[in-house]
PDB file of N, CA and C in Angstrom:
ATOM      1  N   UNK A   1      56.963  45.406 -33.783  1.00  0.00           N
ATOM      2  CA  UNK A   1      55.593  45.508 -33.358  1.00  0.00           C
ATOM      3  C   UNK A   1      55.489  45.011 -31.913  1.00  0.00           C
ATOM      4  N   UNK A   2      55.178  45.844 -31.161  1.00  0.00           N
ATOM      5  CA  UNK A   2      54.878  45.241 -29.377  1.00  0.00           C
ATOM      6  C   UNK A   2      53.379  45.165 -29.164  1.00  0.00           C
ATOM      7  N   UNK A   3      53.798  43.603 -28.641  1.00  0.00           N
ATOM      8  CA  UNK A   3      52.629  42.817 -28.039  1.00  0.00           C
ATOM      9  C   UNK A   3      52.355  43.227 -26.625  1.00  0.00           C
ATOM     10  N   UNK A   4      51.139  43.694 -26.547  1.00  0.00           N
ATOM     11  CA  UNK A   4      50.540  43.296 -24.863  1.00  0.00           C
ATOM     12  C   UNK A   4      49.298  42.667 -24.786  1.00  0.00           C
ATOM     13  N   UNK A   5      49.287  41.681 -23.803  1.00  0.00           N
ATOM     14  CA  UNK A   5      48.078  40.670 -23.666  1.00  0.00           C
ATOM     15  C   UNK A   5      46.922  41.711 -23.426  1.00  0.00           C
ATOM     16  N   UNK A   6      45.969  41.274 -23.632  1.00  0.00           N
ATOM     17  CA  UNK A   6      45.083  41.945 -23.542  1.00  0.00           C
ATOM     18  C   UNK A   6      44.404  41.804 -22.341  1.00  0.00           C
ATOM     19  N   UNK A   7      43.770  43.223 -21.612  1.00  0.00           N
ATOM     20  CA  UNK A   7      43.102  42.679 -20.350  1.00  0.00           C
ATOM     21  C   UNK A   7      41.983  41.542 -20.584  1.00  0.00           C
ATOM     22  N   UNK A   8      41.941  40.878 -18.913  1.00  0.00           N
ATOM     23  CA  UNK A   8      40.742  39.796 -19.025  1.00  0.00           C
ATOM     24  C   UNK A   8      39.955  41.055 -18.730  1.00  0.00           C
ATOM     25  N   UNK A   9      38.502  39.872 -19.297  1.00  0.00           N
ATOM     26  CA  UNK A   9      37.386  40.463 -19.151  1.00  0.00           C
ATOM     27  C   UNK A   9      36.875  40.470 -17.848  1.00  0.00           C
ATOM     28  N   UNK A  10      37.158  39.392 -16.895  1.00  0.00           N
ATOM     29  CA  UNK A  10      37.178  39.174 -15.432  1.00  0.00           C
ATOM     30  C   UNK A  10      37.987  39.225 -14.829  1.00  0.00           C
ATOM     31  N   UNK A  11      37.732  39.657 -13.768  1.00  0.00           N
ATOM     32  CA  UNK A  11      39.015  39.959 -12.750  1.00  0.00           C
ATOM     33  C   UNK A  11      39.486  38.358 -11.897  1.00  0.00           C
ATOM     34  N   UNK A  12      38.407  37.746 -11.451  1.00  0.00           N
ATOM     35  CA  UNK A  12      38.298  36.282 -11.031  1.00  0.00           C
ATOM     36  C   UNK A  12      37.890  35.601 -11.816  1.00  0.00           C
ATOM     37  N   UNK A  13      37.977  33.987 -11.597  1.00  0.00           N
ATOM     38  CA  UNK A  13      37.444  33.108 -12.494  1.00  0.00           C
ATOM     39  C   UNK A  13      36.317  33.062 -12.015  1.00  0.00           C
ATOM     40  N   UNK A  14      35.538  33.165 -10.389  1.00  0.00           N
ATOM     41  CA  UNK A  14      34.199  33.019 -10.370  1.00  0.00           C
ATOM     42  C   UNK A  14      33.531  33.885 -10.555  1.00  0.00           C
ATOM     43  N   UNK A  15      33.955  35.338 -11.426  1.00  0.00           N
ATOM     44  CA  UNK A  15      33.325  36.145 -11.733  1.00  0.00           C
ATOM     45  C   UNK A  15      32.629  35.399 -12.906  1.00  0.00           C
ATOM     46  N   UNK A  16      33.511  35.294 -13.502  1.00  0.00           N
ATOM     47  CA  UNK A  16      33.352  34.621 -15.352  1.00  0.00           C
ATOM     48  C   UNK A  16      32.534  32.826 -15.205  1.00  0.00           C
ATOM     49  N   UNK A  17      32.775  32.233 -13.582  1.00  0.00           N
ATOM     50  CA  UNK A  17      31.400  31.250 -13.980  1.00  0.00           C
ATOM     51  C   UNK A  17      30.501  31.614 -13.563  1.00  0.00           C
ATOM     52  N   UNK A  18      30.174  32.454 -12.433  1.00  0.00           N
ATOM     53  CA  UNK A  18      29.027  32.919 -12.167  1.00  0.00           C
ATOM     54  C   UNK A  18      28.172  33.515 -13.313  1.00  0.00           C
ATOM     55  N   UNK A  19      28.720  34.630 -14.064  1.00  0.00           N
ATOM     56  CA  UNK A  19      28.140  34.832 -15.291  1.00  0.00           C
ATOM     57  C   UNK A  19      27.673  33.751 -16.301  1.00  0.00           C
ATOM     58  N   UNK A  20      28.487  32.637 -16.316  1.00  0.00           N
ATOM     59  CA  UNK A  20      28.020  31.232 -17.431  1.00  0.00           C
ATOM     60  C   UNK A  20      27.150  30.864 -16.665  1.00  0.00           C
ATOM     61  N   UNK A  21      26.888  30.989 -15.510  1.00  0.00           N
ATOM     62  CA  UNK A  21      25.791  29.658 -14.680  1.00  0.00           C
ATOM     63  C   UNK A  21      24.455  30.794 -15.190  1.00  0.00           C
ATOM     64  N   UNK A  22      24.538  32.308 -14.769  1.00  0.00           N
ATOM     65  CA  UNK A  22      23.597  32.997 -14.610  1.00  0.00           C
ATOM     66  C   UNK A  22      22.908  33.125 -16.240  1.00  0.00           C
ATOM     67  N   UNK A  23      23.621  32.952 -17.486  1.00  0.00           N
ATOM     68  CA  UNK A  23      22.918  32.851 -18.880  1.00  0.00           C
ATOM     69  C   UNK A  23      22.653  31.151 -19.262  1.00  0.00           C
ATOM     70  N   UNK A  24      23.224  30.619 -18.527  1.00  0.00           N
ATOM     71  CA  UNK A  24      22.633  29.256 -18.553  1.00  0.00           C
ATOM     72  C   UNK A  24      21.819  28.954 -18.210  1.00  0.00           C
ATOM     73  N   UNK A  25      21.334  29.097 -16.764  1.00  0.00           N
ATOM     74  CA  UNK A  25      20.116  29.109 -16.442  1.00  0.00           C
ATOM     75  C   UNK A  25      18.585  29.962 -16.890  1.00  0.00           C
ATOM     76  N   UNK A  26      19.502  31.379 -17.289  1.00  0.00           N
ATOM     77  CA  UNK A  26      18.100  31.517 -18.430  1.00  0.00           C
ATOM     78  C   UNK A  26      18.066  31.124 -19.596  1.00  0.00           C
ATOM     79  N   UNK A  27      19.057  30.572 -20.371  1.00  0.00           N
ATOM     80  CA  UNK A  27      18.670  30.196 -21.578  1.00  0.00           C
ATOM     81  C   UNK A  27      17.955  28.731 -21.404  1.00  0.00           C
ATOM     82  N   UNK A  28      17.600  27.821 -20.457  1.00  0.00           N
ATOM     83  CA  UNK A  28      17.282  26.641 -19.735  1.00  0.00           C
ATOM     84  C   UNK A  28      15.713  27.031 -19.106  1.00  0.00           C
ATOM     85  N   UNK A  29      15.586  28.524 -19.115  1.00  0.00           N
ATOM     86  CA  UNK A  29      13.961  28.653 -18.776  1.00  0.00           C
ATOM     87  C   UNK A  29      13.879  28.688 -17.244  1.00  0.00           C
ATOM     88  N   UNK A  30      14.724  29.136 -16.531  1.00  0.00           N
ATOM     89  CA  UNK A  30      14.771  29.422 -15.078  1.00  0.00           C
ATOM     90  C   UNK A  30      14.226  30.932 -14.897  1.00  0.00           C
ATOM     91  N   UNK A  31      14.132  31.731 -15.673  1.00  0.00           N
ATOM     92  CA  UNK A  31      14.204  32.972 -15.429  1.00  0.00           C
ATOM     93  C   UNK A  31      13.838  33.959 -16.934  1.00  0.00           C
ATOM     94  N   UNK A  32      13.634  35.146 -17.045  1.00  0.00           N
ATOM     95  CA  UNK A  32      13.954  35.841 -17.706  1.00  0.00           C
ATOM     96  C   UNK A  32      14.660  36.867 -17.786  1.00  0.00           C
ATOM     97  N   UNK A  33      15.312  37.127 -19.095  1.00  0.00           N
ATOM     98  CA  UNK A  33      16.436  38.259 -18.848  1.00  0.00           C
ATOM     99  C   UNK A  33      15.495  39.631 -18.509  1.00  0.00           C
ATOM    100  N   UNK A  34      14.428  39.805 -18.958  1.00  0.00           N
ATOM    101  CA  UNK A  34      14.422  41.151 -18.414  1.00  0.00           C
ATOM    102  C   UNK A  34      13.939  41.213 -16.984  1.00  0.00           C
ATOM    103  N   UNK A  35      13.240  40.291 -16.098  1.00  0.00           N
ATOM    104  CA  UNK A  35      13.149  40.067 -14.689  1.00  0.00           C
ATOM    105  C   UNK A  35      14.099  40.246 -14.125  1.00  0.00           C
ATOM    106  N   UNK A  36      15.315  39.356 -14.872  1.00  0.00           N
ATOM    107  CA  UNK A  36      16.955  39.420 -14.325  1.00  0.00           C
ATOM    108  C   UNK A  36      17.583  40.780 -14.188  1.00  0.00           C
ATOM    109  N   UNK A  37      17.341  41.449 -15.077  1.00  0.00           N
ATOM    110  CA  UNK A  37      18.256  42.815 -15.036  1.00  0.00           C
ATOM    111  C   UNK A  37      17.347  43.767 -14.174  1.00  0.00           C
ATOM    112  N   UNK A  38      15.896  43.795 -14.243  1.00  0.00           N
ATOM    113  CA  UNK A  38      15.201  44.910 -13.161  1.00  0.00           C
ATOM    114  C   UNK A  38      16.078  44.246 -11.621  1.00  0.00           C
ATOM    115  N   UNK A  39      15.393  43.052 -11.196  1.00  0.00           N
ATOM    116  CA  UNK A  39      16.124  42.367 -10.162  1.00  0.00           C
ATOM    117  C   UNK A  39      17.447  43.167  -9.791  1.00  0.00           C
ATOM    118  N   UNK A  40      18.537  43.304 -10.749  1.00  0.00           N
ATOM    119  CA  UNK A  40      20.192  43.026 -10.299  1.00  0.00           C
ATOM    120  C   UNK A  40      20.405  44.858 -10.281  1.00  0.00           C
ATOM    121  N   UNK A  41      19.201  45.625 -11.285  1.00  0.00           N
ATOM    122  CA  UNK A  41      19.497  46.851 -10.782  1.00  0.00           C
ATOM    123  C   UNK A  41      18.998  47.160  -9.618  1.00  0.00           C
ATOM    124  N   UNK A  42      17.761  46.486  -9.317  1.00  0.00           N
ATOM    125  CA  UNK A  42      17.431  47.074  -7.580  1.00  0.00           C
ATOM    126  C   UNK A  42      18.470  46.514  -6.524  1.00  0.00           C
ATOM    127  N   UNK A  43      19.225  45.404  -6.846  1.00  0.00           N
ATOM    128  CA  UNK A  43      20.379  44.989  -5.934  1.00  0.00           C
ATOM    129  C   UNK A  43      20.951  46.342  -5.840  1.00  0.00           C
ATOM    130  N   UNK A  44      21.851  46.413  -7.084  1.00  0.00           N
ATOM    131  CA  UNK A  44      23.324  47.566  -6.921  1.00  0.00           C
ATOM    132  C   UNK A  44      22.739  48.799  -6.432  1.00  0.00           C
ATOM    133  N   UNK A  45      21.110  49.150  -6.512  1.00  0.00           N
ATOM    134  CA  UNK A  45      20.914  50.286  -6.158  1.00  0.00           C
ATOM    135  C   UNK A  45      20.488  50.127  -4.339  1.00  0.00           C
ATOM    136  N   UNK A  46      20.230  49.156  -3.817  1.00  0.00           N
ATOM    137  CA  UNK A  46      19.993  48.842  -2.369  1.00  0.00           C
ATOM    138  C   UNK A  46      21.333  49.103  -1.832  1.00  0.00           C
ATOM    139  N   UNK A  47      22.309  48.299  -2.752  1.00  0.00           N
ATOM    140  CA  UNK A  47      23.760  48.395  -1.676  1.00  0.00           C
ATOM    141  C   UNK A  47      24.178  49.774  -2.273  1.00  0.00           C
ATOM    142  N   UNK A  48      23.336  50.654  -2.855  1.00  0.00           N
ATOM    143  CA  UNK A  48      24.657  51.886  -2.893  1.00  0.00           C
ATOM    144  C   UNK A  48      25.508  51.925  -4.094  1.00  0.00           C
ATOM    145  N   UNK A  49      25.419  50.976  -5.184  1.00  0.00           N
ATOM    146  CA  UNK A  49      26.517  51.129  -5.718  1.00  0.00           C
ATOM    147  C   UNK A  49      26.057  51.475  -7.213  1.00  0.00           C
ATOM    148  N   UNK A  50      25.550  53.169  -7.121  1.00  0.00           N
ATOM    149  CA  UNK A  50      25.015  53.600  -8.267  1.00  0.00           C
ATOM    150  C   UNK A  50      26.446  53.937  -8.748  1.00  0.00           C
ATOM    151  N   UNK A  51      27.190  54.154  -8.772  1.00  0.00           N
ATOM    152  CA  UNK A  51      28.414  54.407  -9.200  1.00  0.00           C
ATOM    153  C   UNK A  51      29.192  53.557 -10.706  1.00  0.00           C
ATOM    154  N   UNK A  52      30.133  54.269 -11.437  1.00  0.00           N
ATOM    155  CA  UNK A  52      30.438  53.393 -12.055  1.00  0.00           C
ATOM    156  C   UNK A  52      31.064  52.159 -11.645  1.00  0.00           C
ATOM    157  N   UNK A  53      30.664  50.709 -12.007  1.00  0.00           N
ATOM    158  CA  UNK A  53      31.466  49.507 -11.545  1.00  0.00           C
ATOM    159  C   UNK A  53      32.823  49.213 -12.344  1.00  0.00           C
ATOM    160  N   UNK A  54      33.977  48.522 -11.663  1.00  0.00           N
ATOM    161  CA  UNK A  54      34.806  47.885 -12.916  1.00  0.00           C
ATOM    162  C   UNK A  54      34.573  46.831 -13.376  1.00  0.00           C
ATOM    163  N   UNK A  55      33.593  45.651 -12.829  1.00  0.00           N
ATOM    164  CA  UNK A  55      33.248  44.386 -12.435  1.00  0.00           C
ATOM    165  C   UNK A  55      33.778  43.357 -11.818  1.00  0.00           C
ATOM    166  N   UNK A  56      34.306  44.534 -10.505  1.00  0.00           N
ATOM    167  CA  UNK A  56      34.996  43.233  -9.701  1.00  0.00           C
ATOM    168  C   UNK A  56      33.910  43.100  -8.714  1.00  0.00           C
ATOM    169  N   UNK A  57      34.869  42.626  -7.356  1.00  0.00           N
ATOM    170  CA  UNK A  57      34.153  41.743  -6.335  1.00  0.00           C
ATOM    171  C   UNK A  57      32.636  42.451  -5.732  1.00  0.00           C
ATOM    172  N   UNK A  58      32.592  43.790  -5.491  1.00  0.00           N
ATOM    173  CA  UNK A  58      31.691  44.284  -4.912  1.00  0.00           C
ATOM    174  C   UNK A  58      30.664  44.411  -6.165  1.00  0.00           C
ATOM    175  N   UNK A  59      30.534  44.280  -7.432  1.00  0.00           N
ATOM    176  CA  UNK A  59      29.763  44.341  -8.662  1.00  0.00           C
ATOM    177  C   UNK A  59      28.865  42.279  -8.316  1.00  0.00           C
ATOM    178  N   UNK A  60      29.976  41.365  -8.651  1.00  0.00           N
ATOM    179  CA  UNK A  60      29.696  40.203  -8.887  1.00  0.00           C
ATOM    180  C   UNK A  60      28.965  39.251  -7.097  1.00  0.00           C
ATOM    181  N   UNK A  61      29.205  39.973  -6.214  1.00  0.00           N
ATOM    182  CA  UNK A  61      28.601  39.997  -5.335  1.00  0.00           C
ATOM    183  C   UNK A  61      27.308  40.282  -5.273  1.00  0.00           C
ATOM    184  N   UNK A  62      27.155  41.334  -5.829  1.00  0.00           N
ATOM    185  CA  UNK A  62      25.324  41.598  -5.860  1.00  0.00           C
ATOM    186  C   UNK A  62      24.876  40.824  -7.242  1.00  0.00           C
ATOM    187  N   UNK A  63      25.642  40.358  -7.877  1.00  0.00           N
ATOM    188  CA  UNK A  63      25.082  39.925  -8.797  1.00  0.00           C
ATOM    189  C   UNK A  63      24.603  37.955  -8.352  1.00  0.00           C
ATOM    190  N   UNK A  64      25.800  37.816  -7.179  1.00  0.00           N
ATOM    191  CA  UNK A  64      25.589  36.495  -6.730  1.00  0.00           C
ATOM    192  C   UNK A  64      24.339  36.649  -6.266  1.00  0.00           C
ATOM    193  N   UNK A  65      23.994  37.665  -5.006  1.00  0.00           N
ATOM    194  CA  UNK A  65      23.094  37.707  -4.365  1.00  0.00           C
ATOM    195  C   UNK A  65      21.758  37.961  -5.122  1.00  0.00           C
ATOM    196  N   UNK A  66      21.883  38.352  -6.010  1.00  0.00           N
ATOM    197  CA  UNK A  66      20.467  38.750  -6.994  1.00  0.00           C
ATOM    198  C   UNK A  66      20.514  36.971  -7.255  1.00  0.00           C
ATOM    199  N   UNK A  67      21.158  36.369  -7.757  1.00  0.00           N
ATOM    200  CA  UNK A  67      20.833  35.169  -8.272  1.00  0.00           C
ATOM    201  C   UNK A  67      20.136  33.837  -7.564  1.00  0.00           C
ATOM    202  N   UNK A  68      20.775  34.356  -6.042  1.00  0.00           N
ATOM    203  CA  UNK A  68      20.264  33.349  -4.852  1.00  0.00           C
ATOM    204  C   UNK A  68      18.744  33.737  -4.677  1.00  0.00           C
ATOM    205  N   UNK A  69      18.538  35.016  -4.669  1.00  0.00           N
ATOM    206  CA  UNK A  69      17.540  35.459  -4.091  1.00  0.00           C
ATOM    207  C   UNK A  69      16.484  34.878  -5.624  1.00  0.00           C
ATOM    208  N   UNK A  70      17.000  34.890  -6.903  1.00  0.00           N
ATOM    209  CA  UNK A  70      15.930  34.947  -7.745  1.00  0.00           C
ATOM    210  C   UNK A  70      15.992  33.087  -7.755  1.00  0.00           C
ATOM    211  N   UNK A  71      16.527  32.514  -7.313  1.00  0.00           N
ATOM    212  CA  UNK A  71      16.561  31.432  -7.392  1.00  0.00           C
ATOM    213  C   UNK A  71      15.640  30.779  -5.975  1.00  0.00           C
ATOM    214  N   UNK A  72      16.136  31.298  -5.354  1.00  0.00           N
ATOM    215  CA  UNK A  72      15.154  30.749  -3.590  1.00  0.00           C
ATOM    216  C   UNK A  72      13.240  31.633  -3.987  1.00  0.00           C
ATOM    217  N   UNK A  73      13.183  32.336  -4.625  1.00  0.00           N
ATOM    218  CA  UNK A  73      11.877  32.698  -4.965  1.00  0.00           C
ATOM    219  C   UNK A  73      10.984  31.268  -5.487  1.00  0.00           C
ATOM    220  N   UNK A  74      11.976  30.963  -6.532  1.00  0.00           N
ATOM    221  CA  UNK A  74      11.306  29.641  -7.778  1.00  0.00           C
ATOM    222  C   UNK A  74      11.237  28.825  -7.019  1.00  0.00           C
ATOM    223  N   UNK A  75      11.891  28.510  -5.324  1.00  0.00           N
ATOM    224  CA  UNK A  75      12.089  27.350  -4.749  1.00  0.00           C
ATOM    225  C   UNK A  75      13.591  26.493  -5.213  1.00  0.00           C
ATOM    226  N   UNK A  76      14.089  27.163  -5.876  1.00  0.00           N
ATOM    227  CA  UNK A  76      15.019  25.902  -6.633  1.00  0.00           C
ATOM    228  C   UNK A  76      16.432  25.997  -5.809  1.00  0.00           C
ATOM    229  N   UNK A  77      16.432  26.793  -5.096  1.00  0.00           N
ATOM    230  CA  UNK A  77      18.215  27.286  -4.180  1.00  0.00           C
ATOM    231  C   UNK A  77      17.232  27.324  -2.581  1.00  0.00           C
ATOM    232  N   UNK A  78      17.020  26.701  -1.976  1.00  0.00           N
ATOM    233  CA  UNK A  78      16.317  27.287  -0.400  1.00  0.00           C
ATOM    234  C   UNK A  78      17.657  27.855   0.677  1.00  0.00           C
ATOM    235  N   UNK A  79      17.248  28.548   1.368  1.00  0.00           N
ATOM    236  CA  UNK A  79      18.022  28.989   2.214  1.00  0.00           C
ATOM    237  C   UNK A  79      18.933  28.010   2.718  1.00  0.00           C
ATOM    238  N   UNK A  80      18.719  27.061   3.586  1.00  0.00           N
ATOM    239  CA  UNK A  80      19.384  26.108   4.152  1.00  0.00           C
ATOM    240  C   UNK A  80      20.569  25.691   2.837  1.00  0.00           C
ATOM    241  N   UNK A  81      20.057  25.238   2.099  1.00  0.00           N
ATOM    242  CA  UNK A  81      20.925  25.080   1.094  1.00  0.00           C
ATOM    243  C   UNK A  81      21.879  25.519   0.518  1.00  0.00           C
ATOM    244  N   UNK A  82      21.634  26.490   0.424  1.00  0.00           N
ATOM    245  CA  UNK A  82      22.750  27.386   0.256  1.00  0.00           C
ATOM    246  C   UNK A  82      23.346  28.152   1.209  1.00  0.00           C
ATOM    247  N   UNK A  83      23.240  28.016   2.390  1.00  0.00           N
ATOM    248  CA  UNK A  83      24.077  27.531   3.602  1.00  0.00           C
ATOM    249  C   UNK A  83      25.145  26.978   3.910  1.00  0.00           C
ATOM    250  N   UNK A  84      24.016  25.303   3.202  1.00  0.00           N
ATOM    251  CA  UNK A  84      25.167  24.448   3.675  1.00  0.00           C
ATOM    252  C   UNK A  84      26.004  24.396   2.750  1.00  0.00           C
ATOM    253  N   UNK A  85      25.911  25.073   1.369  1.00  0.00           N
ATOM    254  CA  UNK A  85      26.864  24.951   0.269  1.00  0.00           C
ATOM    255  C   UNK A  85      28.046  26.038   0.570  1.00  0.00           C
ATOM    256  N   UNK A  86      27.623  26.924   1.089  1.00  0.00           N
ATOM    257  CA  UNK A  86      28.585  28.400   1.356  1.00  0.00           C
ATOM    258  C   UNK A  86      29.631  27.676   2.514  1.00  0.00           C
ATOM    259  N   UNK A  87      28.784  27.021   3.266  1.00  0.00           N
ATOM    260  CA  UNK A  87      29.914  26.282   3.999  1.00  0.00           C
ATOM    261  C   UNK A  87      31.203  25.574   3.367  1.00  0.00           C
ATOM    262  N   UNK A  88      30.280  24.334   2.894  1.00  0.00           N
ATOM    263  CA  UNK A  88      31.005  23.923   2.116  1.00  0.00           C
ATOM    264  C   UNK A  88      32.412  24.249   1.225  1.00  0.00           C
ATOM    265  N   UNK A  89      32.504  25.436   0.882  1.00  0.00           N
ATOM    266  CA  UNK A  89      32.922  26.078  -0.405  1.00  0.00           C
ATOM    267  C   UNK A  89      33.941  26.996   0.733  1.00  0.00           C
ATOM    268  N   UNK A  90      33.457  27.135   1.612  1.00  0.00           N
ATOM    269  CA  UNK A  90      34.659  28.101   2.574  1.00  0.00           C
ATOM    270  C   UNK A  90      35.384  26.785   2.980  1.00  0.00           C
ATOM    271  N   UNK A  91      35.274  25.744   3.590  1.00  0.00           N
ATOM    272  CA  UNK A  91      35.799  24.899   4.190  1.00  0.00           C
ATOM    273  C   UNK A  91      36.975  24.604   2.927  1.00  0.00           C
ATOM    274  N   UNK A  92      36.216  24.317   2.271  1.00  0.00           N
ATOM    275  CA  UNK A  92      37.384  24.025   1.064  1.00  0.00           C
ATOM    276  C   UNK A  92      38.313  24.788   0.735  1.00  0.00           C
ATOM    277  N   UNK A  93      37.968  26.044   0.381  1.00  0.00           N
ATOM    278  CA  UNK A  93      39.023  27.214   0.517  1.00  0.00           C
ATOM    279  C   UNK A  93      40.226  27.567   1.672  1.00  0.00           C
ATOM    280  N   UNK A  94      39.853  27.099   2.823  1.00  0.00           N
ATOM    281  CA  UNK A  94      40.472  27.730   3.887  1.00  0.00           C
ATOM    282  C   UNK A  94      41.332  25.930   3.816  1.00  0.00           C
ATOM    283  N   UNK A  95      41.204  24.773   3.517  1.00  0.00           N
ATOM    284  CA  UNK A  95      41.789  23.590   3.523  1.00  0.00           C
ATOM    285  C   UNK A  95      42.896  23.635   2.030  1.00  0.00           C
ATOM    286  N   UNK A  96      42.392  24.641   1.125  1.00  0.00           N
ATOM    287  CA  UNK A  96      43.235  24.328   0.028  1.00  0.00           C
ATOM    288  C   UNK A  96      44.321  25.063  -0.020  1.00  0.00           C
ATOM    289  N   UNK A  97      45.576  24.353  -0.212  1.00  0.00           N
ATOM    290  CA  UNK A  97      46.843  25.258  -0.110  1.00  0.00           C
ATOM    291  C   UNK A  97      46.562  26.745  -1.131  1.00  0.00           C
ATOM    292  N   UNK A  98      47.871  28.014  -1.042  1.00  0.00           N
ATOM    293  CA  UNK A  98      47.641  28.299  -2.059  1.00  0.00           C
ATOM    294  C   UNK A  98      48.076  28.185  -3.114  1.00  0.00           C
ATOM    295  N   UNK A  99      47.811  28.804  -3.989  1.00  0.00           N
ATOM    296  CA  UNK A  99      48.024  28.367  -5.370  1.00  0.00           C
ATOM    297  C   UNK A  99      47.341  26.765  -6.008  1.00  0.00           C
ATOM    298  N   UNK A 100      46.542  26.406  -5.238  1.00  0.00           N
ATOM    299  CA  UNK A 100      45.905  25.299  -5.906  1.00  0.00           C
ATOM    300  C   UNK A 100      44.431  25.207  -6.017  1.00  0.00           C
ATOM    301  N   UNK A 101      43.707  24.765  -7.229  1.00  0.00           N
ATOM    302  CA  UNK A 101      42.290  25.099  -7.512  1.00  0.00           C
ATOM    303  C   UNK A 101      41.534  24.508  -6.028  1.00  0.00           C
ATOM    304  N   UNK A 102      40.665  25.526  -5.588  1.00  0.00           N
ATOM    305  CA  UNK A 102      39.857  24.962  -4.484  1.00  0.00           C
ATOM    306  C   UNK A 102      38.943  23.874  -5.893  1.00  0.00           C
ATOM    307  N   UNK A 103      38.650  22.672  -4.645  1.00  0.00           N
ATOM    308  CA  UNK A 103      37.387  21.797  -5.041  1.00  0.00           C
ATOM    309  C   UNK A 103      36.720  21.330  -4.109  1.00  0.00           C
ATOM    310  N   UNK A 104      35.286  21.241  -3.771  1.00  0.00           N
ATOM    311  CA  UNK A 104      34.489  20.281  -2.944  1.00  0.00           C
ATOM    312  C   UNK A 104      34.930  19.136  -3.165  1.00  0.00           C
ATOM    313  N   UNK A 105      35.213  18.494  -1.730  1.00  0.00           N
ATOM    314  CA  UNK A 105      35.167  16.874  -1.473  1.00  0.00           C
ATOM    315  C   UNK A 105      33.943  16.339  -1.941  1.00  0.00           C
ATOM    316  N   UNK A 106      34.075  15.128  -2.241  1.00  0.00           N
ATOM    317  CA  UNK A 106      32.724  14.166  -2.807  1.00  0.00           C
ATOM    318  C   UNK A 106      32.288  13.728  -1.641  1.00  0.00           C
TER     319      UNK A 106
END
């Protein structure tokens, strides 16, 4: 009998937390799912990408950006902020060898 692993469901790991943060926060009362999904289809349809997705980077991208944007609406993500976090999060990346988990400094 031959084994093959089965594909992941994500292509990245921040595909797969972005998705946990994004049902966390509505199951927490940040949002609603059906606000959420009109929202993330007018994203993919602004950038063009009526097409079928596989759910990689150019899919979870608009899905980031739907989330900032539905989040800086409520007030709860402001621009600056997530700024200085994007910074943040590159600095770390471009400092972390590879092959080792990026993390923010404390």
């Amino acid at each position: 009998m031959s084994s093959t692993a089965p594909e992941p469901i994500f292509e990245e790991p921040w595909h797969a937390q972005l998705f946990a943060l994004t049902v966390h926060l509505n199951e927490t009362g940040h949002f609603d799912w059906p606000d959420w999904a009109a929202r993330f289809s007018a994203t993919l349809k602004r950038h063009g990408l009526e097409r079928e997705l596989n759910g990689g980077a150019d899919y979870f991208n608009a899905w980031l950006e739907t989330l900032e944007d539905l989040l800086a609406e409520g007030g709860e993500a402001e621009s600056s902020e997530r700024e200085q976090m994007r910074k943040a999060w590159e600095s770390a990346y471009l400092e972390t060898p590879h092959g080792e988990s990026v993390r923010l400094s404390e």
